[in-house]
C-alpha atoms as a PDB file:
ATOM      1  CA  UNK A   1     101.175 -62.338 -62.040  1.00  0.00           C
ATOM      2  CA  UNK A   2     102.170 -66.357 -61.983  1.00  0.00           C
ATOM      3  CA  UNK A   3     104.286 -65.539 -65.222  1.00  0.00           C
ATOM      4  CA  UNK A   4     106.211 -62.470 -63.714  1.00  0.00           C
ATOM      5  CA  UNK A   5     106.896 -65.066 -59.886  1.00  0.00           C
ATOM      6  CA  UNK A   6     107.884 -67.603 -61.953  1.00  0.00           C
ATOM      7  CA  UNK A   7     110.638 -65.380 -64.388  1.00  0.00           C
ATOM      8  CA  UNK A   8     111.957 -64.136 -60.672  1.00  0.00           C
ATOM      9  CA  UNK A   9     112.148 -67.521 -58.968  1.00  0.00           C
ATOM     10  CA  UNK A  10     114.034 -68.712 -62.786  1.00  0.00           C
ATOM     11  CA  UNK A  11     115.991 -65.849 -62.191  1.00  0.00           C
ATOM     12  CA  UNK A  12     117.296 -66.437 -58.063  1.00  0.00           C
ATOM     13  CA  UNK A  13     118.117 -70.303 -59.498  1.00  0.00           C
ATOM     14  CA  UNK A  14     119.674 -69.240 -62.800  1.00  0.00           C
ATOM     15  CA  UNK A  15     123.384 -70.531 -62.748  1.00  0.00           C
ATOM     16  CA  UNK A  16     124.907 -67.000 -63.466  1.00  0.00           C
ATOM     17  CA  UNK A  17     125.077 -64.946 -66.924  1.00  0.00           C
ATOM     18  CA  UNK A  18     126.775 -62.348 -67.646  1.00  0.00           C
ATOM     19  CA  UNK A  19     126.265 -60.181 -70.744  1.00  0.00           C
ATOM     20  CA  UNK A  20     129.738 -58.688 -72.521  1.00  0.00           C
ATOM     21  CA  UNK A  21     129.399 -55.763 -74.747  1.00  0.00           C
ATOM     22  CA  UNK A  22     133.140 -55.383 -77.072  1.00  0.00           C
ATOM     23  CA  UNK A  23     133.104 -52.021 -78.313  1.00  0.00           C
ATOM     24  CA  UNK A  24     135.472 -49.243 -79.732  1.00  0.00           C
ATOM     25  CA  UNK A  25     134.787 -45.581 -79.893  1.00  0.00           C
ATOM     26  CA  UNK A  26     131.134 -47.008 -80.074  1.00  0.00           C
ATOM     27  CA  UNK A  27     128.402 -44.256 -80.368  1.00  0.00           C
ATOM     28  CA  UNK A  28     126.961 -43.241 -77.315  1.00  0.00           C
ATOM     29  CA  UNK A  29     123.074 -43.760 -78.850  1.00  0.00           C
ATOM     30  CA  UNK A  30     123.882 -47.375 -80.383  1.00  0.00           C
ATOM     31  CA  UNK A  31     125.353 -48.494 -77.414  1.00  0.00           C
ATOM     32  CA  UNK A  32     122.022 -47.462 -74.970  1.00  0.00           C
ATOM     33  CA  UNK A  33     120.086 -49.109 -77.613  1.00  0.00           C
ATOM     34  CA  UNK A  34     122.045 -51.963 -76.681  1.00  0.00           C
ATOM     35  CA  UNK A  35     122.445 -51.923 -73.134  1.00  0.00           C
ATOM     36  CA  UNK A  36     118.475 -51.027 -72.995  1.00  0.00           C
ATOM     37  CA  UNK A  37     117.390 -54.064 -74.750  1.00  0.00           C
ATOM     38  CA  UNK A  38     119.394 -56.431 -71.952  1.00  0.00           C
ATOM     39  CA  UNK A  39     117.346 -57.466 -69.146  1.00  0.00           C
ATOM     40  CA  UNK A  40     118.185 -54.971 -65.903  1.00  0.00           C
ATOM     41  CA  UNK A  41     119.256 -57.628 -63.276  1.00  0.00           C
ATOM     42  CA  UNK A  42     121.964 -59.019 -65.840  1.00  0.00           C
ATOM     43  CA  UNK A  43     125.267 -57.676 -65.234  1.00  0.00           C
ATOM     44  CA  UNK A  44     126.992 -56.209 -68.251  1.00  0.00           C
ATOM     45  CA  UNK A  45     130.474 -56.054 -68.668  1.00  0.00           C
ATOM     46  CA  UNK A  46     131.784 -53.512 -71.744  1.00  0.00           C
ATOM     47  CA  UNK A  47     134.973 -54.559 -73.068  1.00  0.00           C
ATOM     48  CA  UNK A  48     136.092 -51.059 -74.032  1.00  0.00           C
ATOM     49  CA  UNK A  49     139.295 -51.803 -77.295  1.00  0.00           C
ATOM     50  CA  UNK A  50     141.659 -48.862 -76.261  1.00  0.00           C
ATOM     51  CA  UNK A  51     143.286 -47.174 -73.567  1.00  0.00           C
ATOM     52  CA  UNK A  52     140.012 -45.050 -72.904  1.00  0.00           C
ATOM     53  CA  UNK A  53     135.723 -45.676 -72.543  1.00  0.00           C
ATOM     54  CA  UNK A  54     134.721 -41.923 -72.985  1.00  0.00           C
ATOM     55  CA  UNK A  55     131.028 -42.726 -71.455  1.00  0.00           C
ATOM     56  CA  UNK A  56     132.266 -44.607 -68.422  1.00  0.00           C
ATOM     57  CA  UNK A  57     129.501 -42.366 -65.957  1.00  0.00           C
ATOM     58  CA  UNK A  58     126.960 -42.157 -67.922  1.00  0.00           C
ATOM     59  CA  UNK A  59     126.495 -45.907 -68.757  1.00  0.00           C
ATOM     60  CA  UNK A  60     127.389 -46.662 -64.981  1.00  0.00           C
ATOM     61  CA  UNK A  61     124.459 -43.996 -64.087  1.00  0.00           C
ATOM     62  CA  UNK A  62     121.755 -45.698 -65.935  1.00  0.00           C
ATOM     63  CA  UNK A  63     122.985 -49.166 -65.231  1.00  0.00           C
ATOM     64  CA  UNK A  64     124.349 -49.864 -61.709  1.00  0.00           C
ATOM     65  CA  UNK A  65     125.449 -53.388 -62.895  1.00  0.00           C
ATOM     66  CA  UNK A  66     127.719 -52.177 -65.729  1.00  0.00           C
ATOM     67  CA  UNK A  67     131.357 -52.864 -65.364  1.00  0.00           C
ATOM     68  CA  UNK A  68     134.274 -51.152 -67.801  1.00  0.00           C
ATOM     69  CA  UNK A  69     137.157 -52.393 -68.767  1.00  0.00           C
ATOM     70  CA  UNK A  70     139.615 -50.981 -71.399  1.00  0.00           C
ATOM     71  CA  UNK A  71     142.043 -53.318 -72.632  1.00  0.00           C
ATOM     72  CA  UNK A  72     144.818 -50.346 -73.573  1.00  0.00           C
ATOM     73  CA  UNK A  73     144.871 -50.982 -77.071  1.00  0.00           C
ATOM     74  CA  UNK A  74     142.575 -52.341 -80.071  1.00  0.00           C
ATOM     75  CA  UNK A  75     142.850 -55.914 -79.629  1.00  0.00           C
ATOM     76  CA  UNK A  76     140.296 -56.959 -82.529  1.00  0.00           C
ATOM     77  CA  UNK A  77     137.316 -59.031 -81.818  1.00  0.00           C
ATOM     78  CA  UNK A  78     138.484 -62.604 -81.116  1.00  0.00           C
ATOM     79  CA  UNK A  79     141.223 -60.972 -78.488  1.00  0.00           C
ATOM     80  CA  UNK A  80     138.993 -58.439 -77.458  1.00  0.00           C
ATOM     81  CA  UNK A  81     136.696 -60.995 -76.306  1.00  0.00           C
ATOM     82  CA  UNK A  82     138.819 -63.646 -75.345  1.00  0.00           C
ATOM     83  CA  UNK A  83     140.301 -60.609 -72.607  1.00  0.00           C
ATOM     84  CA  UNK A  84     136.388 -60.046 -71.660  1.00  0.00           C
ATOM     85  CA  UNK A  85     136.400 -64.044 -70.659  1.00  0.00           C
ATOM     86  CA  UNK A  86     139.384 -63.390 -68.562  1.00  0.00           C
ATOM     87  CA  UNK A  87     137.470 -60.428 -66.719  1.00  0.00           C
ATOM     88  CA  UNK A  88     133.939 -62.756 -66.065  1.00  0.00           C
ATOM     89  CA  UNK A  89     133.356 -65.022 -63.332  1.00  0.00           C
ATOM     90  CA  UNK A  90     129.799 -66.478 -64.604  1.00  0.00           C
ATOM     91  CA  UNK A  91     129.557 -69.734 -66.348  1.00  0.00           C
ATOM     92  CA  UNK A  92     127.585 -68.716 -68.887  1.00  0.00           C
ATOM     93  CA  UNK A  93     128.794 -65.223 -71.324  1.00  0.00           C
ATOM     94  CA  UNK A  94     126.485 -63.873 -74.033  1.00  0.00           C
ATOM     95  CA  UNK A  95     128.847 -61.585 -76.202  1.00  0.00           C
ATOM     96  CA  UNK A  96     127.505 -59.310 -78.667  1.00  0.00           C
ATOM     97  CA  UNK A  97     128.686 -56.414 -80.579  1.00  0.00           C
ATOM     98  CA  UNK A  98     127.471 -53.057 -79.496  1.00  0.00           C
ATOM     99  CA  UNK A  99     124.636 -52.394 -82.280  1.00  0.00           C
ATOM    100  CA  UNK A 100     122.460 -55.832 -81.208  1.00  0.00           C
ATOM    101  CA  UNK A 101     118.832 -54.790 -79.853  1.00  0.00           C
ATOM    102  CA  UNK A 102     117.700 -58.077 -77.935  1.00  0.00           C
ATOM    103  CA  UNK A 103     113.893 -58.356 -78.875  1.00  0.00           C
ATOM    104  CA  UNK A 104     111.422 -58.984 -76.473  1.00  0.00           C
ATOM    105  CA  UNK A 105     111.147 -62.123 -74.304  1.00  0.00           C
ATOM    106  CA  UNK A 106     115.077 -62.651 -75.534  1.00  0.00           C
ATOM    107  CA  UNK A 107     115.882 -63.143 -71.628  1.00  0.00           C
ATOM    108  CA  UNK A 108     113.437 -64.619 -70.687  1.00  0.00           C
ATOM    109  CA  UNK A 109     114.008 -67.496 -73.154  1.00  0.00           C
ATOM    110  CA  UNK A 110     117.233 -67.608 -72.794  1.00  0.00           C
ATOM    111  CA  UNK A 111     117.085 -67.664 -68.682  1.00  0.00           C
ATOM    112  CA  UNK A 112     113.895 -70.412 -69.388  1.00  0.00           C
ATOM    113  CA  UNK A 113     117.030 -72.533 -71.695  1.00  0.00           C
ATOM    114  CA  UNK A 114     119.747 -72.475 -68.862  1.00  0.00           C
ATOM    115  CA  UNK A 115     117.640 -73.171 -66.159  1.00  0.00           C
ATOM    116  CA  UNK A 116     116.930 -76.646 -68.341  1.00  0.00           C
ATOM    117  CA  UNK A 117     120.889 -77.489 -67.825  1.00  0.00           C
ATOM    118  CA  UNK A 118     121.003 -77.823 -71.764  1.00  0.00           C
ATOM    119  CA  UNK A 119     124.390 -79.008 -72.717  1.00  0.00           C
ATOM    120  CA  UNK A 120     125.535 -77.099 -75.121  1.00  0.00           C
ATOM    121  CA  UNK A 121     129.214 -75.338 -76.119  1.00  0.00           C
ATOM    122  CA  UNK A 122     127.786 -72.318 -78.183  1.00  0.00           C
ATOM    123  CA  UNK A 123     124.408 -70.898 -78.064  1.00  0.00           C
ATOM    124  CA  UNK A 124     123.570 -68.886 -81.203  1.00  0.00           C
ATOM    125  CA  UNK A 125     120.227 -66.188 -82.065  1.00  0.00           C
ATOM    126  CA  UNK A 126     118.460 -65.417 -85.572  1.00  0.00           C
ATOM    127  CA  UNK A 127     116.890 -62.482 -86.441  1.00  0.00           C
ATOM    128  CA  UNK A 128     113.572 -61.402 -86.976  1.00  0.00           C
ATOM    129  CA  UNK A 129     111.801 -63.580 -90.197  1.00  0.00           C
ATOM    130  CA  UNK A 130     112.117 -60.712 -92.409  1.00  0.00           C
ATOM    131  CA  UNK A 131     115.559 -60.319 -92.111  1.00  0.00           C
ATOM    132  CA  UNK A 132     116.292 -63.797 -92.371  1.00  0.00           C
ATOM    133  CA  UNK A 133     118.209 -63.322 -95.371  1.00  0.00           C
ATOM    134  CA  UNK A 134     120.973 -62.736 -93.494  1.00  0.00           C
ATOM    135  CA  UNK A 135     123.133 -65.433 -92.698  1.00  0.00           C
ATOM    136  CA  UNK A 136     122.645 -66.529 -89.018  1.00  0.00           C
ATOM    137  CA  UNK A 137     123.438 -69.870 -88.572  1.00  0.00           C
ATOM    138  CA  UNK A 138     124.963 -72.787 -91.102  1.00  0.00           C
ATOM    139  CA  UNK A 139     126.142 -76.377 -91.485  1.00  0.00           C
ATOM    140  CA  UNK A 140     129.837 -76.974 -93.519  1.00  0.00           C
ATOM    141  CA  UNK A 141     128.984 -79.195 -96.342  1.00  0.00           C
ATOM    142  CA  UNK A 142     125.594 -77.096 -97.109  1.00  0.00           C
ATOM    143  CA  UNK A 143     126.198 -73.586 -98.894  1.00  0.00           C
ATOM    144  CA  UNK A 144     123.131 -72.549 -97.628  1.00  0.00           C
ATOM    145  CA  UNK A 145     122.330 -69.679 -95.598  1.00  0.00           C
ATOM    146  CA  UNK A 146     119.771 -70.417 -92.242  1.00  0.00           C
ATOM    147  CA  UNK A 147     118.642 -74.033 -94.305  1.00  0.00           C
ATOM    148  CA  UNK A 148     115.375 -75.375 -92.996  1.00  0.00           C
ATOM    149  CA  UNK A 149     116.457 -78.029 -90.214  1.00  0.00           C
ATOM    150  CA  UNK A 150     113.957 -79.732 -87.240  1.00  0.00           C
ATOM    151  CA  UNK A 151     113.411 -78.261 -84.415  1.00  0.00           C
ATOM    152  CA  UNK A 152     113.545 -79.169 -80.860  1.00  0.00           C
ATOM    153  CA  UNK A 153     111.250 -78.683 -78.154  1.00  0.00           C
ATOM    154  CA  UNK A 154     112.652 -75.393 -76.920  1.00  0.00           C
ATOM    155  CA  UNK A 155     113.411 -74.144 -80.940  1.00  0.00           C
ATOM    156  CA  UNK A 156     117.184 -75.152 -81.208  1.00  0.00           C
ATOM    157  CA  UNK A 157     118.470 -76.109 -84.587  1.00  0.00           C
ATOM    158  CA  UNK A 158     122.014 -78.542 -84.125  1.00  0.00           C
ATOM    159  CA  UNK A 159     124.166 -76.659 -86.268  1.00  0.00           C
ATOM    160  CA  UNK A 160     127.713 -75.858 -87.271  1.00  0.00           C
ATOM    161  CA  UNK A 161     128.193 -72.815 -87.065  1.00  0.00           C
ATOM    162  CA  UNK A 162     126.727 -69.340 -85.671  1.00  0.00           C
ATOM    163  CA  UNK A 163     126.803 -65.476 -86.715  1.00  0.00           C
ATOM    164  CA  UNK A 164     129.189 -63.932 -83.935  1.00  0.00           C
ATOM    165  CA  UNK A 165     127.386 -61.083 -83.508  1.00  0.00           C
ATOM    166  CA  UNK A 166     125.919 -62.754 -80.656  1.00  0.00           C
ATOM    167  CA  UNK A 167     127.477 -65.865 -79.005  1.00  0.00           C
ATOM    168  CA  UNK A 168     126.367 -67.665 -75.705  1.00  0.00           C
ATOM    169  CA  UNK A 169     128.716 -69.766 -74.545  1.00  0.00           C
ATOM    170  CA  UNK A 170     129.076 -71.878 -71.488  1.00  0.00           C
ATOM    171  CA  UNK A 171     132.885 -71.699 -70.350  1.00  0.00           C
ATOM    172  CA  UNK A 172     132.066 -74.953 -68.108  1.00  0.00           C
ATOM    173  CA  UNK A 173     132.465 -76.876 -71.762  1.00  0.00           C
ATOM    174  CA  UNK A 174     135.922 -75.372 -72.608  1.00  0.00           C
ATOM    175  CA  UNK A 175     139.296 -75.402 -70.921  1.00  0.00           C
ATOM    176  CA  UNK A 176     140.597 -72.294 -71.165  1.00  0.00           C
ATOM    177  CA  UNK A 177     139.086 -68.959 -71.237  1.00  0.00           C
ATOM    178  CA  UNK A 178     141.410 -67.875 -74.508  1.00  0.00           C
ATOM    179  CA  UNK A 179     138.892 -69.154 -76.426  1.00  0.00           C
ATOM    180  CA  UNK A 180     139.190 -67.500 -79.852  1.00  0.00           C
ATOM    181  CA  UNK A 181     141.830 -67.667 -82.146  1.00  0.00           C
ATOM    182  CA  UNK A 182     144.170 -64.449 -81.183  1.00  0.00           C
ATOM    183  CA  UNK A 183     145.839 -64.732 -84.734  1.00  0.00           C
ATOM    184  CA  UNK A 184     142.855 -62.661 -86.267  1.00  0.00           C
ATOM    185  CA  UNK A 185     142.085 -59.666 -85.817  1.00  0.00           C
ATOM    186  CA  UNK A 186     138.666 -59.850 -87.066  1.00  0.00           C
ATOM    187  CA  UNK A 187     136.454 -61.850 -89.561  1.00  0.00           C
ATOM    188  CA  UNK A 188     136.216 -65.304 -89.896  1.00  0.00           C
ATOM    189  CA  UNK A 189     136.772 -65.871 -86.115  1.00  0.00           C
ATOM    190  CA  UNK A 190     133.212 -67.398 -85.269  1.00  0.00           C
ATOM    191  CA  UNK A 191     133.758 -69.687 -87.801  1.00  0.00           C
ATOM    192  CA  UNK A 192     137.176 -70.136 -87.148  1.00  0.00           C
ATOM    193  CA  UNK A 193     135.918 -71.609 -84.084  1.00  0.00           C
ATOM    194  CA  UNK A 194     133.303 -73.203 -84.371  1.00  0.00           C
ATOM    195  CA  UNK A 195     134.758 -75.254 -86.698  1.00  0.00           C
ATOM    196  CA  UNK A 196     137.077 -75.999 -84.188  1.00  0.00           C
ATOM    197  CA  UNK A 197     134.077 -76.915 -81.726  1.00  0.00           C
ATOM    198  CA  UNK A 198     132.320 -79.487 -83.961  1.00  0.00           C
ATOM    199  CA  UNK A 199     135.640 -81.106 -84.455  1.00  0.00           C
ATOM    200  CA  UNK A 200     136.049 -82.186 -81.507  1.00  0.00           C
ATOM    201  CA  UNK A 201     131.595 -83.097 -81.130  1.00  0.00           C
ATOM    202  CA  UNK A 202     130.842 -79.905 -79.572  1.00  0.00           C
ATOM    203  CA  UNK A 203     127.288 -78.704 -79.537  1.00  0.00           C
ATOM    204  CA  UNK A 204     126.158 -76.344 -80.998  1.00  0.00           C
ATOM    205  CA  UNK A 205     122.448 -74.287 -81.347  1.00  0.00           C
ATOM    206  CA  UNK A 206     120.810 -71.971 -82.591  1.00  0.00           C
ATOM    207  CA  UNK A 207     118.004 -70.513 -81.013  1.00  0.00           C
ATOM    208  CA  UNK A 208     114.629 -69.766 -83.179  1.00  0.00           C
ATOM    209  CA  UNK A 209     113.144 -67.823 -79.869  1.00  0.00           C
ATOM    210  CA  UNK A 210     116.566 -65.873 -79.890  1.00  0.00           C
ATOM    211  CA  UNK A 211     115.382 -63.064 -81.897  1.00  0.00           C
ATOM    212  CA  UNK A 212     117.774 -60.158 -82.422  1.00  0.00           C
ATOM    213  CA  UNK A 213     118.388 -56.802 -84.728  1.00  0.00           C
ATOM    214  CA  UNK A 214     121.601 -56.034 -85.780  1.00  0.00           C
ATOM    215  CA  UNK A 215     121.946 -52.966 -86.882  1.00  0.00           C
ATOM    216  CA  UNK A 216     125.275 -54.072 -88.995  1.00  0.00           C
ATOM    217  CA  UNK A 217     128.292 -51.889 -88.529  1.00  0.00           C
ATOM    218  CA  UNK A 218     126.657 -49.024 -87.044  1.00  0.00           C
ATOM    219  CA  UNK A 219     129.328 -49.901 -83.881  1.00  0.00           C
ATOM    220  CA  UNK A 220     132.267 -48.892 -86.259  1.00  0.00           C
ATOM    221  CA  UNK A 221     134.277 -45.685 -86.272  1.00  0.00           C
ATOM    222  CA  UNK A 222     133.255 -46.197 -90.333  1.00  0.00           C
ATOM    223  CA  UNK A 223     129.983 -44.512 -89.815  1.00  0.00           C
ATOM    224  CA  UNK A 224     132.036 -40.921 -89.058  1.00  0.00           C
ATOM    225  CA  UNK A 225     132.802 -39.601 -92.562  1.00  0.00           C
ATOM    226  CA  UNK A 226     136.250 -38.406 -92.070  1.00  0.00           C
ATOM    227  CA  UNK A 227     137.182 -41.900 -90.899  1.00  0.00           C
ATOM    228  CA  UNK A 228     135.911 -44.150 -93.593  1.00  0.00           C
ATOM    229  CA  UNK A 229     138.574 -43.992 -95.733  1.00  0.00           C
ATOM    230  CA  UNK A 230     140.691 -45.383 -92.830  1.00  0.00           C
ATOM    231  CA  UNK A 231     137.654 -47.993 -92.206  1.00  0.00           C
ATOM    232  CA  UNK A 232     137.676 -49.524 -95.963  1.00  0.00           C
ATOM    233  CA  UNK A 233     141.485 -49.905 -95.462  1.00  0.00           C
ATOM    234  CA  UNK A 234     140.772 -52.196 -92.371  1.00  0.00           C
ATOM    235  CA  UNK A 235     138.162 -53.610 -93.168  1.00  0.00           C
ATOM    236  CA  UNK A 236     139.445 -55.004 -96.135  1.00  0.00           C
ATOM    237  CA  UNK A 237     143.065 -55.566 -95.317  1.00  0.00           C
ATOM    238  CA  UNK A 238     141.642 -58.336 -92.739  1.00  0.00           C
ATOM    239  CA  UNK A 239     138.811 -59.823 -94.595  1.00  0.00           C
ATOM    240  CA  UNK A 240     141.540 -61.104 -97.407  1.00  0.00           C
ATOM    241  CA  UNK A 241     144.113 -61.551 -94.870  1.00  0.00           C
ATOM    242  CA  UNK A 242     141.739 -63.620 -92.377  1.00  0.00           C
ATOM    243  CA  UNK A 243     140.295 -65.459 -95.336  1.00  0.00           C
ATOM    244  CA  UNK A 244     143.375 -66.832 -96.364  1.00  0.00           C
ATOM    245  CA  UNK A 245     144.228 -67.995 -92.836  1.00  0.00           C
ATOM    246  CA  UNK A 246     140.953 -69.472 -92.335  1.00  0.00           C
ATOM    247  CA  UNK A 247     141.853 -71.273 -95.481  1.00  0.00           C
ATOM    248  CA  UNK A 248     145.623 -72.495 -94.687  1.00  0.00           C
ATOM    249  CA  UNK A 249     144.812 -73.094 -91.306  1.00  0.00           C
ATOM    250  CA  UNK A 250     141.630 -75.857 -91.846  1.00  0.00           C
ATOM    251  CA  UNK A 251     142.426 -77.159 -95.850  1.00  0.00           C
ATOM    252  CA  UNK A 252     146.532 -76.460 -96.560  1.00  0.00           C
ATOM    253  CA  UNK A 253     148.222 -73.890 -98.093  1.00  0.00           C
ATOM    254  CA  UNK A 254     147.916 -75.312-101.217  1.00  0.00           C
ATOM    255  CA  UNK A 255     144.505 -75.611-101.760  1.00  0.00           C
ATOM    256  CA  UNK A 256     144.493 -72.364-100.545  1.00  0.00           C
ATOM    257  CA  UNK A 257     146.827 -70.715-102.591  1.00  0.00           C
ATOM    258  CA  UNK A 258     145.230 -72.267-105.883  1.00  0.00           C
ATOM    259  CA  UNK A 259     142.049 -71.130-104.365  1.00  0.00           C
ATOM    260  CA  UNK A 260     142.863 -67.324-103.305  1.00  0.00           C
ATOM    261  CA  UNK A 261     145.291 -66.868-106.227  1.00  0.00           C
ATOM    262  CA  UNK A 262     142.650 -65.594-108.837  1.00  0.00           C
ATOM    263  CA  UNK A 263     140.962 -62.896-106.076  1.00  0.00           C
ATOM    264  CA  UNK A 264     144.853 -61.979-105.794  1.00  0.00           C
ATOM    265  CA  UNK A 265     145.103 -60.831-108.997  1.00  0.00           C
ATOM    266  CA  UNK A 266     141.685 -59.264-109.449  1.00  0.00           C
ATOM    267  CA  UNK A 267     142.120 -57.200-106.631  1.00  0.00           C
ATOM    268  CA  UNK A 268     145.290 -55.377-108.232  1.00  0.00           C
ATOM    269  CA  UNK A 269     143.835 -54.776-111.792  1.00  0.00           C
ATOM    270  CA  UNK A 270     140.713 -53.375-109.955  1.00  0.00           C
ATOM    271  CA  UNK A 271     142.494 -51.122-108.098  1.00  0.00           C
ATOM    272  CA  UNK A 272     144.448 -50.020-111.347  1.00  0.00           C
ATOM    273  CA  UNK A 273     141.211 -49.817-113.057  1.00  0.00           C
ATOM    274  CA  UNK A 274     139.496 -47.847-110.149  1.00  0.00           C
ATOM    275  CA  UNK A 275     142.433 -45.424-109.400  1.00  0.00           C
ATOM    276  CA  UNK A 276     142.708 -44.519-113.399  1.00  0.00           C
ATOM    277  CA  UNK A 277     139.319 -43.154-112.824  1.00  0.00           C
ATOM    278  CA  UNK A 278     139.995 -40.981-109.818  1.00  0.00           C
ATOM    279  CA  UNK A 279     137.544 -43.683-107.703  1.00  0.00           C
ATOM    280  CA  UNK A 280     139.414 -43.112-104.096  1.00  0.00           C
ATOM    281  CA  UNK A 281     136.778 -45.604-102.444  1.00  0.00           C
ATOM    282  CA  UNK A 282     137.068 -48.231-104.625  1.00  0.00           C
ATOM    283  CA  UNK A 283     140.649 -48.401-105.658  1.00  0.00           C
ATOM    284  CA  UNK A 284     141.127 -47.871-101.850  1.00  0.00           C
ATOM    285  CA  UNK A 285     139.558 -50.841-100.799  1.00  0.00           C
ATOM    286  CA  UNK A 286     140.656 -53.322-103.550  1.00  0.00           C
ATOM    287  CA  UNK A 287     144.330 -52.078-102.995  1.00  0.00           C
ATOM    288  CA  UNK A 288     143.622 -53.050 -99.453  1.00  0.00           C
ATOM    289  CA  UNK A 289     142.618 -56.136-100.280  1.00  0.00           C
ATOM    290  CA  UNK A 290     145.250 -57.417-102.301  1.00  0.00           C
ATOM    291  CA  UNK A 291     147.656 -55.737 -99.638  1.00  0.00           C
ATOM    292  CA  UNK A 292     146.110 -58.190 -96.846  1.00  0.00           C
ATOM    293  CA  UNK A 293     145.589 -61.356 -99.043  1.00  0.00           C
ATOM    294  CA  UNK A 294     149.641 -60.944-100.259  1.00  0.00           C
ATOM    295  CA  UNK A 295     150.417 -60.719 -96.537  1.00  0.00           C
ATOM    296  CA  UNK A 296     148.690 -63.529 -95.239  1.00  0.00           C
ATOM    297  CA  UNK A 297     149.850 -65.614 -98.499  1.00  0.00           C
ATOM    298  CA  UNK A 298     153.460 -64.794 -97.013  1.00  0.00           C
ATOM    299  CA  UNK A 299     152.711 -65.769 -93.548  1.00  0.00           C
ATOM    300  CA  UNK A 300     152.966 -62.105 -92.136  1.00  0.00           C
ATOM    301  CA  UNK A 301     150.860 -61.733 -89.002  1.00  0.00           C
ATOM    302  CA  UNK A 302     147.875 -59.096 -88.949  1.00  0.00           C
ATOM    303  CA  UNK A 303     149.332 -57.125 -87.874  1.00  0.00           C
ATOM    304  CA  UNK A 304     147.758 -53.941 -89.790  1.00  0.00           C
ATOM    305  CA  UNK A 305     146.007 -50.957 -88.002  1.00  0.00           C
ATOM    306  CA  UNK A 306     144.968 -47.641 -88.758  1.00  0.00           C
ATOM    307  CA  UNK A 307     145.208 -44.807 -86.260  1.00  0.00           C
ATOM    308  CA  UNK A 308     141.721 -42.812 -84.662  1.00  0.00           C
ATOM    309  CA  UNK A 309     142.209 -39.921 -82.270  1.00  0.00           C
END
């Protein structure tokens, strides 16, 4: 009884959250999952990438603080959230990606944390321990995924950077609400700015009592069979194209073209290799990715999309 008067007073006095969803052509299922996990008096904004949110009454049915919003056209994730900043009027924003289940006492952590007035830019979760093999949080100069590093009272970790499946952030600590880099169109953004963040002694943590599930790309239009051909053609268009950016952008082009060059070339034998042997998938997606890393080595934009009806 003290425990549940004492989440609703944190609650009253909780400088406000708000919790955006980016989605496109999400599953109706995964995205309840989602939504179901978040604590009920936490409004939820989804950031709907296209012209058209196809479950717009039932999500505002079982949720009467849900709030759509379709940006018109697939804006990637970096845009796509930097758009959902624009539409919040909370100081703090937890994004997430559509297939995250929050685990219990996630909220109530996290509303424990900001009631402290931590000072922090970014605010990042792990996952459960046995799926800590997954990278959730980093430092630059150590290769390592999740290394062991001390602990604070309330279970941060100072770190670099943070998996952007979920991100809290507290828009109070940055100047504008455009917030990712708009040039990518998706991978490598997180880091892209977080990176950014610790240059200029940002904080950032990750949260040990954070504890989500990601389902991992059960949100994408890949997981319907007659699109994943148009899927590994995305998907790996950007991941060369955004790596090479990343690259340019934070060590030269140089060093980046001495260091991208090999991948380059084994991505076009591998597609010759994979195509002689009528492999569709696999000479699909290493075509792809030479196709994006020659782009972004040219200093094309990315600019590459794939229609879904």
């Amino acid at each position: 009884m003290y425990i549940n008067k004492l989440y609703e007073f944190m609650l009253k006095n909780l400088p406000k959250l708000s919790v955006n969803i980016l989605t496109f052509k999400t599953n109706k299922n995964i995205l309840k999952r989602c939504i179901s996990s978040i604590d009920k008096s936490i409004p939820i904004n989804i950031i709907e990438n296209s012209k058209n949110f196809d479950h717009s009454k039932y999500f505002k049915k079982i949720r009467k603080n849900v709030k759509i919003y379709c940006t018109g056209e697939n804006y990637g994730y970096g845009k796509g959230h930097n758009y959902g900043f624009s539409k919040t009027s909370s100081r703090y924003v937890l994004i997430c990606n559509p297939d995250v289940i929050f685990k219990k006492n996630y909220f109530k952590n996290l509303i424990k944390y900001l009631g402290q007035k931590l000072i922090f830019n970014i605010l990042g979760s792990q996952y459960e321990k046995k799926e800590m093999y997954k990278p959730a949080y980093g430092l630059f100069d150590n290769k390592k995924i999740n290394p062991k590093l001390k602990k604070d009272k309330f279970g941060f970790q100072r770190v670099n950077w943070v998996v952007g499946c979920t991100m809290i952030f507290d828009l109070n600590r940055f100047k504008t609400k455009k917030i990712f880099d708009e040039n990518y169109f998706m991978f490598y953004e997180e880091t892209d700015l977080c990176k950014r963040v610790i240059s200029k002694n940002g904080i950032i943590y990750s949260g040990s009592k954070l504890i989500i599930n990601h389902l991992g790309e059960k949100s994408s239009f890949g997981v319907i069979p007659k699109h994943k051909i148009d899927y590994i053609k995305l998907r790996n268009w950007h991941l060369m194209w955004s790596s090479f950016y990343f690259s340019k952008k934070h060590f030269g082009f140089f060093y980046s073209f001495i260091t991208h060059f090999y991948s380059l070339m084994k991505n076009i034998i591998k597609y010759f290799i994979f195509l002689l042997f009528f492999q569709k998938e696999k000479s699909t997606k290493h075509l792809y990715r030479y196709l994006g890393l020659l782009n972004s080595m040219l200093g094309n934009k990315s600019l590459f999309r794939v229609q879904i009806k």
